[in-house]
C-alpha atoms as a PDB file:
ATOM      1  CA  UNK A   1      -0.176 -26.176  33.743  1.00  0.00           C
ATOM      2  CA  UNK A   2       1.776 -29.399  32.794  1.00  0.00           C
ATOM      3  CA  UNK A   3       4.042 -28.887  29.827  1.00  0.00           C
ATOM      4  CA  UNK A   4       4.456 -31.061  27.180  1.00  0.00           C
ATOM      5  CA  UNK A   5       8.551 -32.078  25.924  1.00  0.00           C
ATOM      6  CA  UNK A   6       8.669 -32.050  22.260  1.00  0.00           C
ATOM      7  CA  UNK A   7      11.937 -34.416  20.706  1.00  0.00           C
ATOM      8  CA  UNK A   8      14.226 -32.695  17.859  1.00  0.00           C
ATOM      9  CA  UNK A   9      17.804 -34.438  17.491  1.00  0.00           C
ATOM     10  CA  UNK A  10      19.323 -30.984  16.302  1.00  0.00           C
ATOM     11  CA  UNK A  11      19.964 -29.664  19.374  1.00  0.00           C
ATOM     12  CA  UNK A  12      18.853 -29.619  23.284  1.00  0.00           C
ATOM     13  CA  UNK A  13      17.175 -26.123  24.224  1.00  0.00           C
ATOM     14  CA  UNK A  14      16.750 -24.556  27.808  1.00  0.00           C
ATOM     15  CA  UNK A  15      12.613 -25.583  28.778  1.00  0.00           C
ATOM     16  CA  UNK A  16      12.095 -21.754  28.800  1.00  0.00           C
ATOM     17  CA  UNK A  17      14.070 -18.436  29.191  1.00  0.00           C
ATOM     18  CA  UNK A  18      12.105 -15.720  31.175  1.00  0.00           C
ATOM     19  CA  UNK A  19      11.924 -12.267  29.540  1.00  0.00           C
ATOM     20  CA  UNK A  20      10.249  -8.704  30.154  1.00  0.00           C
ATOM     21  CA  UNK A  21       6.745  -8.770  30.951  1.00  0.00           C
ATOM     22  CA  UNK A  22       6.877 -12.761  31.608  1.00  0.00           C
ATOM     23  CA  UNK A  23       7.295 -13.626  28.035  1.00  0.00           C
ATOM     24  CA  UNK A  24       9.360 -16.960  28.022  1.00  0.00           C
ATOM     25  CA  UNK A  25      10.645 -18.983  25.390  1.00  0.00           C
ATOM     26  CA  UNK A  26       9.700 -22.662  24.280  1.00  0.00           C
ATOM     27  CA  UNK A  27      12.418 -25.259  24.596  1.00  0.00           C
ATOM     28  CA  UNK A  28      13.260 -28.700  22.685  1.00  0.00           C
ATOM     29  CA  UNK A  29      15.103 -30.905  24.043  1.00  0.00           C
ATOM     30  CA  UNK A  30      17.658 -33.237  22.227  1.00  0.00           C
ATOM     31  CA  UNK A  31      16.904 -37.306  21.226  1.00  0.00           C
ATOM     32  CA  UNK A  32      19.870 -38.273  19.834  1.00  0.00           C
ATOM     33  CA  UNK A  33      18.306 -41.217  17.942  1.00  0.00           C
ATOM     34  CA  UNK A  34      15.255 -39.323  16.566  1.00  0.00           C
ATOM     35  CA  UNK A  35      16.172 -37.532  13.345  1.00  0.00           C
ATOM     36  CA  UNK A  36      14.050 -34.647  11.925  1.00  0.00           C
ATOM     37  CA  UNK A  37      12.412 -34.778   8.394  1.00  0.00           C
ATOM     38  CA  UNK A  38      10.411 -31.569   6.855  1.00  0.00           C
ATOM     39  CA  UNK A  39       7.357 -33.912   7.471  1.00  0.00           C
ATOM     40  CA  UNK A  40       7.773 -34.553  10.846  1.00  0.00           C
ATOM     41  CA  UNK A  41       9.093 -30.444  11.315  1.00  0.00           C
ATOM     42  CA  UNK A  42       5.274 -29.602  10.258  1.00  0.00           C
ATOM     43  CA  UNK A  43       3.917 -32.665  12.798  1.00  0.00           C
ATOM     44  CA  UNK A  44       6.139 -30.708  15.658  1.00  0.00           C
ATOM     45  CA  UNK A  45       4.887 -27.098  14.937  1.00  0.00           C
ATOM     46  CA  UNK A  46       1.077 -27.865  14.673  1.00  0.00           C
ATOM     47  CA  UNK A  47       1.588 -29.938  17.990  1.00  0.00           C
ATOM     48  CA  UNK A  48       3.797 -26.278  19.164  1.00  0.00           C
ATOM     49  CA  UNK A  49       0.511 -24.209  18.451  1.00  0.00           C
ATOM     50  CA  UNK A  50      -2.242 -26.190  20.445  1.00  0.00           C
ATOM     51  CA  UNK A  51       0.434 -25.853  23.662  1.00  0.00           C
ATOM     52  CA  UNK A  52       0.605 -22.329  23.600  1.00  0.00           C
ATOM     53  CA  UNK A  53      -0.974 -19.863  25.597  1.00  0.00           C
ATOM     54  CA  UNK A  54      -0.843 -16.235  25.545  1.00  0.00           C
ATOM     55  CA  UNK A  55       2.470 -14.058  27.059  1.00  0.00           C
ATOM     56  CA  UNK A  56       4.565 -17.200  25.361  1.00  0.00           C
ATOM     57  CA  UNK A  57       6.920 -15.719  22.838  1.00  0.00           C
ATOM     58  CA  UNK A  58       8.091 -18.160  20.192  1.00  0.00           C
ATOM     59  CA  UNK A  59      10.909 -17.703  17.685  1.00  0.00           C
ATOM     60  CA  UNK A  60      10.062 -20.415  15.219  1.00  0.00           C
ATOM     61  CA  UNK A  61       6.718 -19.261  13.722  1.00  0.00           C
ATOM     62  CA  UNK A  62       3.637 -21.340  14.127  1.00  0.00           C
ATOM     63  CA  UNK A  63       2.414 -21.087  10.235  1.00  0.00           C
ATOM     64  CA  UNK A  64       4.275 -20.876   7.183  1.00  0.00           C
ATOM     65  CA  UNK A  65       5.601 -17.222   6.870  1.00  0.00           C
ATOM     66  CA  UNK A  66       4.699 -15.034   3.963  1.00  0.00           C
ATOM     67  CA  UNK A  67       7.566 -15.106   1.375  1.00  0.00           C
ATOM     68  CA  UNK A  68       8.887 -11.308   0.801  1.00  0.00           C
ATOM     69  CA  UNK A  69       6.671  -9.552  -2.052  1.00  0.00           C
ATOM     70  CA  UNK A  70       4.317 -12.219  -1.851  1.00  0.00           C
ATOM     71  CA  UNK A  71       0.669 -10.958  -0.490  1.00  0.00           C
ATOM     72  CA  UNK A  72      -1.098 -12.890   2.362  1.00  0.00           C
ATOM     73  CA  UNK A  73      -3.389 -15.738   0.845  1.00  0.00           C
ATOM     74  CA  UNK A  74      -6.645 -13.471   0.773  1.00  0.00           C
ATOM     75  CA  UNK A  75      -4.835 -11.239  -1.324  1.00  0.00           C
ATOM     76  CA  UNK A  76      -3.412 -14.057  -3.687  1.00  0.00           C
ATOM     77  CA  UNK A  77      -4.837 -12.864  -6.882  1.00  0.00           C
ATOM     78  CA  UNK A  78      -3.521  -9.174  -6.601  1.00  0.00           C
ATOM     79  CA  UNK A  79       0.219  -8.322  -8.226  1.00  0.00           C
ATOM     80  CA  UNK A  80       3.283  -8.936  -5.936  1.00  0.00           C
ATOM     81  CA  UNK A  81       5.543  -6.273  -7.191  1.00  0.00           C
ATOM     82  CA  UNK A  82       4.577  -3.526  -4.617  1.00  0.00           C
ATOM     83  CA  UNK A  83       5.611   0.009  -5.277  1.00  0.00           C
ATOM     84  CA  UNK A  84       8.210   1.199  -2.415  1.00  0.00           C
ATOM     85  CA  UNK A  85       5.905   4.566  -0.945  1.00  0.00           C
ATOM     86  CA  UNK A  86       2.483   1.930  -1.409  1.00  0.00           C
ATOM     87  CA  UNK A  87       1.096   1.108   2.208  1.00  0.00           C
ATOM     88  CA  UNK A  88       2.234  -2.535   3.355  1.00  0.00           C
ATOM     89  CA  UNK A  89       0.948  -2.287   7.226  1.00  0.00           C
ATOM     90  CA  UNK A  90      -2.044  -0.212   8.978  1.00  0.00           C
ATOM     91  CA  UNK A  91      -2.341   0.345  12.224  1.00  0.00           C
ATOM     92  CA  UNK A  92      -6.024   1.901  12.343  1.00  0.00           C
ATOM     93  CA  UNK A  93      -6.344   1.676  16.776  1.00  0.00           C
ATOM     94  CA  UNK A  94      -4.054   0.253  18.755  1.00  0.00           C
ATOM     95  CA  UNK A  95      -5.189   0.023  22.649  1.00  0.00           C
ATOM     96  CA  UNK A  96      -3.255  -0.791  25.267  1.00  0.00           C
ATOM     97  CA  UNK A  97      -4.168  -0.923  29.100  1.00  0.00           C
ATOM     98  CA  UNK A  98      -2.523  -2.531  32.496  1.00  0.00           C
ATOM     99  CA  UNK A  99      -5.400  -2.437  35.202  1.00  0.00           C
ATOM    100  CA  UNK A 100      -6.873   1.171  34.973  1.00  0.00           C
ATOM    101  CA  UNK A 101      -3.640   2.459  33.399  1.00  0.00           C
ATOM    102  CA  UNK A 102      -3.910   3.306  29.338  1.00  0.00           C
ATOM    103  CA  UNK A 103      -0.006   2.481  27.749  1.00  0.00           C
ATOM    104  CA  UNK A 104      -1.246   2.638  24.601  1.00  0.00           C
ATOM    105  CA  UNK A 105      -3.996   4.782  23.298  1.00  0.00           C
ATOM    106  CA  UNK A 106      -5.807   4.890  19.655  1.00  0.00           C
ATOM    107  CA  UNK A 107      -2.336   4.205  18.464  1.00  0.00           C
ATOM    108  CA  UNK A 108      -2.064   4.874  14.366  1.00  0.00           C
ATOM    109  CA  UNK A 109       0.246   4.775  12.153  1.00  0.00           C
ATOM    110  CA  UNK A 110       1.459   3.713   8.263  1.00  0.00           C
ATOM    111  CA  UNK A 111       4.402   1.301   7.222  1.00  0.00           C
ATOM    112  CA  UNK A 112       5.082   1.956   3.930  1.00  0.00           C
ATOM    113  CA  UNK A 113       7.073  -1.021   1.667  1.00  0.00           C
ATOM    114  CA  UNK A 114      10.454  -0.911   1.806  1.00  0.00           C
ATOM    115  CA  UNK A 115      11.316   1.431   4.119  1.00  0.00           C
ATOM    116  CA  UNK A 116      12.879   1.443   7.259  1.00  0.00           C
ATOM    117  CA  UNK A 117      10.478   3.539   9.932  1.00  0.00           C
ATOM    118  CA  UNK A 118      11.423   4.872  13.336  1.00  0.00           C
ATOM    119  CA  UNK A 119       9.545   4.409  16.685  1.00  0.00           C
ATOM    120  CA  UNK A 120      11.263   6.970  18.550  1.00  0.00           C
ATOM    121  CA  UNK A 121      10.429   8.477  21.984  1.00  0.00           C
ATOM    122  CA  UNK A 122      11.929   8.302  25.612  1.00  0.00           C
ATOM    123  CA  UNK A 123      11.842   5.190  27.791  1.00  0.00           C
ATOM    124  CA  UNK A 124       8.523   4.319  28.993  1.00  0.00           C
ATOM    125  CA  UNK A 125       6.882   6.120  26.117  1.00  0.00           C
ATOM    126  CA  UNK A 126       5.175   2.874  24.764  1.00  0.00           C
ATOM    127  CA  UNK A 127       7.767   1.651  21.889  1.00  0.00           C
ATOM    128  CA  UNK A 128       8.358  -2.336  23.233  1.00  0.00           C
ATOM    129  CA  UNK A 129       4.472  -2.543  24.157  1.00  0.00           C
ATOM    130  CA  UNK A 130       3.695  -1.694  20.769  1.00  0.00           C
ATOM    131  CA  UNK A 131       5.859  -3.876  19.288  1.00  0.00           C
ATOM    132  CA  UNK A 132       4.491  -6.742  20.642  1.00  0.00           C
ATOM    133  CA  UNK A 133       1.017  -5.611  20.085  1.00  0.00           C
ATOM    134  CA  UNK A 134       1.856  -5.111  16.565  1.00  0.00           C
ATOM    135  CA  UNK A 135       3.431  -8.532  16.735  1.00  0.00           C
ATOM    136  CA  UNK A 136       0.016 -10.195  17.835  1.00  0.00           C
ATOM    137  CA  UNK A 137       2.211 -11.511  20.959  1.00  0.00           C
ATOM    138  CA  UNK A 138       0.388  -9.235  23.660  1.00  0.00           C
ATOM    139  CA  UNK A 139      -3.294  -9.239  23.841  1.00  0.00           C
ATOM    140  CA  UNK A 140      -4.664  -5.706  23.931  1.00  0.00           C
ATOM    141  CA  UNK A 141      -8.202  -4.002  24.148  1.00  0.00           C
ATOM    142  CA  UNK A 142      -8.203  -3.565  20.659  1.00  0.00           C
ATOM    143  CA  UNK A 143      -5.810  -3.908  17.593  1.00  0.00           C
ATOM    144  CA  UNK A 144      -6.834  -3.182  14.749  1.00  0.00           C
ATOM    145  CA  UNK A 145      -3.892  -3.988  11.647  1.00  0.00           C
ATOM    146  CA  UNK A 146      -4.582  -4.201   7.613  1.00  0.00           C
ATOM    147  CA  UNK A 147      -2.287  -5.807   5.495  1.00  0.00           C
ATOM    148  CA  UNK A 148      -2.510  -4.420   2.004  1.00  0.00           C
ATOM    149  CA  UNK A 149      -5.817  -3.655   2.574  1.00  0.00           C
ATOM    150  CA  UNK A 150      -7.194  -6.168   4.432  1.00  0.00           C
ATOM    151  CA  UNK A 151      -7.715  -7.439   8.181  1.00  0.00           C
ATOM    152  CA  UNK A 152      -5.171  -8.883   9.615  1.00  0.00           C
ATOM    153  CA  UNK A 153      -5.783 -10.409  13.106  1.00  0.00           C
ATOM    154  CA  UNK A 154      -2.906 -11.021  15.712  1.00  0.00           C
ATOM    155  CA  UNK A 155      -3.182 -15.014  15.024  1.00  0.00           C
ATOM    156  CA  UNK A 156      -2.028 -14.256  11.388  1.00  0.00           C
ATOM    157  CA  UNK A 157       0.495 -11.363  12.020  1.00  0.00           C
ATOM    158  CA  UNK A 158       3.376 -14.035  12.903  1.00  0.00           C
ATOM    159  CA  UNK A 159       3.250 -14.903   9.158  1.00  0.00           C
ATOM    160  CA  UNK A 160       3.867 -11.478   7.645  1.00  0.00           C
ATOM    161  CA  UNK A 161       6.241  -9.975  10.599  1.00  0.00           C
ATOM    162  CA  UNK A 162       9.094 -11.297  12.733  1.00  0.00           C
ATOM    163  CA  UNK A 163       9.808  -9.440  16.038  1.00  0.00           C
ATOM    164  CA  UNK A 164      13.260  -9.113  17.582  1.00  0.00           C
ATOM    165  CA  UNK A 165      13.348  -8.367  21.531  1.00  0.00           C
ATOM    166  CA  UNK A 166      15.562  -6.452  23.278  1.00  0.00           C
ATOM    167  CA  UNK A 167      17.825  -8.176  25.722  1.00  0.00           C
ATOM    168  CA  UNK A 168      16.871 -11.662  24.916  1.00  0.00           C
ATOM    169  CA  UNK A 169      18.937 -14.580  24.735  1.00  0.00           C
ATOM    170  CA  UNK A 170      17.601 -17.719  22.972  1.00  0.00           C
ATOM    171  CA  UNK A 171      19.148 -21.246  23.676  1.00  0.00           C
ATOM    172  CA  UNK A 172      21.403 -19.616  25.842  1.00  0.00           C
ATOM    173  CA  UNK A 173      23.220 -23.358  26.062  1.00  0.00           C
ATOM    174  CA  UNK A 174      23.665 -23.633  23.082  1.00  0.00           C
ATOM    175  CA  UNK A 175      26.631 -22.528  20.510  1.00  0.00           C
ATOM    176  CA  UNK A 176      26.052 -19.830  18.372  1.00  0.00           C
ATOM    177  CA  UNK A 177      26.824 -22.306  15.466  1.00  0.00           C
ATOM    178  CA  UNK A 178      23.952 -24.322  15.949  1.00  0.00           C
ATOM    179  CA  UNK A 179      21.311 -22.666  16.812  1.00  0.00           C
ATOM    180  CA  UNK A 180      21.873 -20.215  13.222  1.00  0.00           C
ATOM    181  CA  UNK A 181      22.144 -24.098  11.919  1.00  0.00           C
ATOM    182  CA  UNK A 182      18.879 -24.683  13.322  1.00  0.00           C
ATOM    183  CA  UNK A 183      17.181 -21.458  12.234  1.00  0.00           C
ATOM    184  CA  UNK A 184      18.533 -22.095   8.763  1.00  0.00           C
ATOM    185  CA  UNK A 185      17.204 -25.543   8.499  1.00  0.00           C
ATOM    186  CA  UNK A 186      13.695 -24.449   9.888  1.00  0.00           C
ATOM    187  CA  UNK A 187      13.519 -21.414   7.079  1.00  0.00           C
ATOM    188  CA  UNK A 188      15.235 -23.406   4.440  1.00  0.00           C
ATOM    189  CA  UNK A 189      18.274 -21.355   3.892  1.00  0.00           C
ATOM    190  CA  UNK A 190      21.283 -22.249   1.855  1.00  0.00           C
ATOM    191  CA  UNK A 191      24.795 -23.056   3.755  1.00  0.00           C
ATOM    192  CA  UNK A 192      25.744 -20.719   1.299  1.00  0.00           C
ATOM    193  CA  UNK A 193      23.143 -17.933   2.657  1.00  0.00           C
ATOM    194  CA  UNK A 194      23.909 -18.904   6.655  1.00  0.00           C
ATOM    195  CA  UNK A 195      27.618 -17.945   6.013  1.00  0.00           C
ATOM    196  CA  UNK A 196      26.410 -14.559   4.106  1.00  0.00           C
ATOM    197  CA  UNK A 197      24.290 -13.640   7.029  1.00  0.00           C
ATOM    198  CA  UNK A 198      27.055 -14.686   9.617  1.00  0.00           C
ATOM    199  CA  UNK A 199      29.842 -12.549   7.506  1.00  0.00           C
ATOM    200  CA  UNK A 200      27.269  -9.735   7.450  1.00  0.00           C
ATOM    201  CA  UNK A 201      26.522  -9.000  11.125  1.00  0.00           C
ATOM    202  CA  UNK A 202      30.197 -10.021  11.807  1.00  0.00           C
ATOM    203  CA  UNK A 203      29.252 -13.605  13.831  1.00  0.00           C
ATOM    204  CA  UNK A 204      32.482 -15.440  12.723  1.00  0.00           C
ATOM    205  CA  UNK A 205      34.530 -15.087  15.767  1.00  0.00           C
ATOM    206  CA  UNK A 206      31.813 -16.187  18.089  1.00  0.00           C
ATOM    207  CA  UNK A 207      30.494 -19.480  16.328  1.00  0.00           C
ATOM    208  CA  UNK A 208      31.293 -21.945  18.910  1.00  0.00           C
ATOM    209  CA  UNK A 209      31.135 -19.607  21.935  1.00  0.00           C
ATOM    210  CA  UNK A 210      27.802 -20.558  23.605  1.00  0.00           C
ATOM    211  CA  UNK A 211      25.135 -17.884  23.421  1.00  0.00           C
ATOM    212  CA  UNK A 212      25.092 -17.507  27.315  1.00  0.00           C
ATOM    213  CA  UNK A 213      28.703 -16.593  27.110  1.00  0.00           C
ATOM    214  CA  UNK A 214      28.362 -13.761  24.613  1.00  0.00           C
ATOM    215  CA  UNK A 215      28.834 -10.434  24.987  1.00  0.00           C
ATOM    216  CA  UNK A 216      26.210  -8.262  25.018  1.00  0.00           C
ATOM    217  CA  UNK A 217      27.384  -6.706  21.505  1.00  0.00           C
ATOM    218  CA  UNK A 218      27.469 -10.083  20.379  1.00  0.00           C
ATOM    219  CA  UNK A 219      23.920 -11.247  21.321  1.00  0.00           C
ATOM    220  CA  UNK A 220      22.735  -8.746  19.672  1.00  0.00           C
ATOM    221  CA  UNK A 221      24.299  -9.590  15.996  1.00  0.00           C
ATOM    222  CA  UNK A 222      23.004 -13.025  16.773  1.00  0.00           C
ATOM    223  CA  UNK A 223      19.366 -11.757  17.291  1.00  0.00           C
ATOM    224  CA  UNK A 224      20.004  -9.527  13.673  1.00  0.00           C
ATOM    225  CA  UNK A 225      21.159 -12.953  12.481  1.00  0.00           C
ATOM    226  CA  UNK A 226      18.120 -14.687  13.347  1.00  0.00           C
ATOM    227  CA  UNK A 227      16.013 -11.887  11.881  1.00  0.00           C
ATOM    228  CA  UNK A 228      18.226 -12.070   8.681  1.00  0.00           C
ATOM    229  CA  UNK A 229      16.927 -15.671   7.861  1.00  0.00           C
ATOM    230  CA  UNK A 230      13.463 -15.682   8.263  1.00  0.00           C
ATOM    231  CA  UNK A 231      11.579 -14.515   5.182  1.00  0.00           C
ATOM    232  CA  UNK A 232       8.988 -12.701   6.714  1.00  0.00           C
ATOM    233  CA  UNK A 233       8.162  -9.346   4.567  1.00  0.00           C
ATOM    234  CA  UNK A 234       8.563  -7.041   7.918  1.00  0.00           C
ATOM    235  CA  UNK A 235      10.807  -7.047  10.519  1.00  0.00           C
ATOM    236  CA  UNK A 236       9.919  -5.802  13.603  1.00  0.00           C
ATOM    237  CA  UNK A 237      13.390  -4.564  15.930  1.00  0.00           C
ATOM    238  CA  UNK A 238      13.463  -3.381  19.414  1.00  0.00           C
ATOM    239  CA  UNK A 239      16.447  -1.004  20.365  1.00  0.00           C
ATOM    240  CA  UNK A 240      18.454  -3.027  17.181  1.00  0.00           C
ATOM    241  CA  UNK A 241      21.587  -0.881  18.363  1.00  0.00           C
ATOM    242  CA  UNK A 242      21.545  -1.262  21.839  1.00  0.00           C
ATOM    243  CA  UNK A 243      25.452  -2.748  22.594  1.00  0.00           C
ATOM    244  CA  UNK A 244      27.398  -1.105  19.676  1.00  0.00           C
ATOM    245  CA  UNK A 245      29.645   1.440  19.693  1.00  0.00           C
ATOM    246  CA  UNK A 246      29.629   4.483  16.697  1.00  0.00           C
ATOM    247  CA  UNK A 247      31.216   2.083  14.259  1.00  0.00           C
ATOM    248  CA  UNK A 248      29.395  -0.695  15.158  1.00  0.00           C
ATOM    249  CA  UNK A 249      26.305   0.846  14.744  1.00  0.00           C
ATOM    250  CA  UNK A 250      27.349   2.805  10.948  1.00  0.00           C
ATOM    251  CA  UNK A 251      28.086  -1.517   9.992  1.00  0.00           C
ATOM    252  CA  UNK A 252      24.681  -2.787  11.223  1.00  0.00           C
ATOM    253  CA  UNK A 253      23.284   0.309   9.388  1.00  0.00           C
ATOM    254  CA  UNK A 254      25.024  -0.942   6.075  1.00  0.00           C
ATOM    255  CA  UNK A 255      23.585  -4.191   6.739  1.00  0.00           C
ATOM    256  CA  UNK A 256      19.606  -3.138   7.059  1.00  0.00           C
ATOM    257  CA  UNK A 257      20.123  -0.653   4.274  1.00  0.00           C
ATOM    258  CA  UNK A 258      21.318  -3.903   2.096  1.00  0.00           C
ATOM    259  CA  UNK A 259      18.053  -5.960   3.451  1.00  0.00           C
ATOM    260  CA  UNK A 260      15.756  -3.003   2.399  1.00  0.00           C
ATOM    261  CA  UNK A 261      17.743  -3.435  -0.692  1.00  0.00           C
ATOM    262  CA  UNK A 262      16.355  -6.945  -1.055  1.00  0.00           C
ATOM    263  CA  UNK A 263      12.558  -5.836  -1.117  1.00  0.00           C
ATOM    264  CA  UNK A 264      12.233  -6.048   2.878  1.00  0.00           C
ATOM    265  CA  UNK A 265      10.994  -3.948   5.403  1.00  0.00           C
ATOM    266  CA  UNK A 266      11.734  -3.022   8.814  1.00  0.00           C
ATOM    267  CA  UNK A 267      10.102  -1.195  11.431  1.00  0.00           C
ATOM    268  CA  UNK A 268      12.704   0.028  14.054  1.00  0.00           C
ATOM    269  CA  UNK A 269      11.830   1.138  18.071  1.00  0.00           C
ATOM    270  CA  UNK A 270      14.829   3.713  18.887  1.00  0.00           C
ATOM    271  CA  UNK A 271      15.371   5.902  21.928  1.00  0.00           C
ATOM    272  CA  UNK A 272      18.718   7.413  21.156  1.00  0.00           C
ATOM    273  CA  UNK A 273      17.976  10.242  18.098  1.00  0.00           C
ATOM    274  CA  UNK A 274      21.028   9.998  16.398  1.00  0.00           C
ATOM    275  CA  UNK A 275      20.634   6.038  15.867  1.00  0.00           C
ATOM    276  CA  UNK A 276      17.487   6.537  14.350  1.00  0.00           C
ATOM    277  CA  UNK A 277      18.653   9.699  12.512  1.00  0.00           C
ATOM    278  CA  UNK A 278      21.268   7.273  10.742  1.00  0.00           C
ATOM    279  CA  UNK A 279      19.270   4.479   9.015  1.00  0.00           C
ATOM    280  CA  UNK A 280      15.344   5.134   9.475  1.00  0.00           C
ATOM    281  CA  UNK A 281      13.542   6.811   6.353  1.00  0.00           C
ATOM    282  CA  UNK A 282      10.599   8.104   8.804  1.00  0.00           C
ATOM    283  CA  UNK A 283      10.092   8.464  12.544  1.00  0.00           C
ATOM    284  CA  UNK A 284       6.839   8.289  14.539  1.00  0.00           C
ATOM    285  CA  UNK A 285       7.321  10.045  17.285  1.00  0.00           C
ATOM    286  CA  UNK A 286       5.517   7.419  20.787  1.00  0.00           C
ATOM    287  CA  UNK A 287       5.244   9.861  23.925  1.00  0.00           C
ATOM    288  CA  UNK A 288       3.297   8.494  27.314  1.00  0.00           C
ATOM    289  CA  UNK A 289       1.055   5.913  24.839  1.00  0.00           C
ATOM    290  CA  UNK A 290       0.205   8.295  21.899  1.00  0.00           C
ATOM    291  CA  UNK A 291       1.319   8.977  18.710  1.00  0.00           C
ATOM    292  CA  UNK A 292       2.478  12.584  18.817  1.00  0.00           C
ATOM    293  CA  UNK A 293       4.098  13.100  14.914  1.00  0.00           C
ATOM    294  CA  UNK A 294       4.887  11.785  12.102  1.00  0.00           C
ATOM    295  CA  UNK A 295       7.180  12.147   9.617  1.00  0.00           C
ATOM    296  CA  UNK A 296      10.795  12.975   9.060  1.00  0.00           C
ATOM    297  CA  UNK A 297      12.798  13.946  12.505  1.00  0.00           C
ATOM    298  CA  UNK A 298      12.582  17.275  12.414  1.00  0.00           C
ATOM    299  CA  UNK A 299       8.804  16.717  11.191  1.00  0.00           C
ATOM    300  CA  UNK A 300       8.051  14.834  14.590  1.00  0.00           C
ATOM    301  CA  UNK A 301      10.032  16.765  17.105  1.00  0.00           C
ATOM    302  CA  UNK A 302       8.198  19.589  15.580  1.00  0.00           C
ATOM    303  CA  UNK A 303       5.105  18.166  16.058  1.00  0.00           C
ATOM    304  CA  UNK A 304       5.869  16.743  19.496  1.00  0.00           C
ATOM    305  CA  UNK A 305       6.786  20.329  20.804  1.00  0.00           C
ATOM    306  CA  UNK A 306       3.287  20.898  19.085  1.00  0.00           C
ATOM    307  CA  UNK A 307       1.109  18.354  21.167  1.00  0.00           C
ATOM    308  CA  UNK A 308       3.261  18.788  24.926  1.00  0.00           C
END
């Protein structure tokens, strides 16, 4: 399939980055006489949507996300204050298959607002597949999501929720520097809030190392960077820990604790207990494609022994 170049003077991106499961990443490649306005940002997203197909995994959104505590449009005319234990996400069936092979089965769950819930279970159990169902970036058998009550289909989930993957590197050619530069101008963010969010996940020594060149520690307070600036009301993380040592891990903690803080919420896929023991609020416990507890840890483990 012949792929179209799309022209933005901030900064030249790699045509595509392969990832798990053949997800890649878009590219842009640099013009250095073609300046970009907010007008002509719009022009190059709507263009970005009709080119992509599905297994392409995009960073930039392809609508307008929804602003935290604000409700999608269908539920404009209902309050925007949500109470923190109300439901914000429900996962009524999620169904998953490869060939004859079910990874996911009648999959259900609740994300409450402002709370920071665990996906826990071994490797292999499910936790990145579901993620990316959730996500609306992997087509399933059926997927069934309500947001505050009402429908919402994978080609609108990209406007309430943000997904971070494991073990990806975006613009790997790029320095660190500019590609926050780039995610701050696309989301509208302050200079002011870029260097908050680069003192928070500690990115200061890195800025004008290039992101191929980082560590894997490193890449992964970039990704949390990226997350950090987008608006979206939930935050989807896979394995947010993976690369940091004990105190690492208790500063990253502190710095998702201070987003939930802000009226966020974030939904967390953990295999190492103790991680997830730290920072999540509640744990669903993902074991060979189905849901086998809910609740606090000891409240799923229990109810994992239960279902074995």
């Amino acid at each position: 399939m012949a792929r179209t170049v799309i022209a933005l003077h901030i900064m030249r991106l790699r045509p595509c980055e392969q990832i798990d499961q053949g997800l890649s990443w878009a590219g842009v490649m640099q013009t250095p006489h073609e300046t970009l306005s907010p007008s002509k940002l719009c022009a190059i997203l709507a263009v970005s949507r009709k080119l992509r197909t599905d297994g392409v995994l995009h960073l930039v959104s392809s609508g307008p996300p929804i602003r935290r505590k604000t409700p999608l449009p269908v539920e404009a005319a209902c309050e925007s204050g949500r109470a923190r234990d109300q439901v914000l996400l429900r996962v009524d069936s999620i169904n998953k298959q490869y060939a004859d092979q079910a990874v996911l089965a009648d999959v259900a769950f609740d994300i409450q607002a402002g709370e920071i819930l665990g996906i826990i279970g071994p490797n292999g159990a499910g936790k990145t597949t579901l993620l990316e169902v959730l996500a609306g970036i992997l087509p399933a058998e059926s997927s069934d999501v309500q947001w505050l009550g009402r429908p919402l289909p994978p080609s609108r989930r990209r406007q309430a929720m943000f997904y971070l993957p494991d073990g990806v590197r975006p613009y790997q050619d790029q320095p660190v520097t500019r590609v926050l530069s780039f995610f701050g101008d696309v989301y509208r963010r302050s200079a002011d809030q870029i260097a908050d969010t680069i003192r928070a996940v500690g990115l200061t020594p890195v800025l004008h190392k290039r992101v191929y060149s980082l560590s894997k520690g490193y890449g992964r307070r970039l990704m949390l960077a990226l997350g950090l600036l987008t608006p979206h009301p939930l935050l989807l993380m896979d394995e947010p820990f993976d690369g940091f040592d004990l105190r690492q891990t208790r500063e990253i903690v502190g710095v998702l604790r201070k987003e939930i803080s802000k009226g966020r919420t974030l939904a967390l896929a953990i295999h190492q207990l103790m991680d997830a023991e730290r920072v999540c609020d509640r744990f669903i416990l993902l074991a060979d494609g189905h849901v086998r507890g809910v609740g606090t840890l000891n409240d799923a483990a229990r109810c994992g022994r239960c279902c074995c």
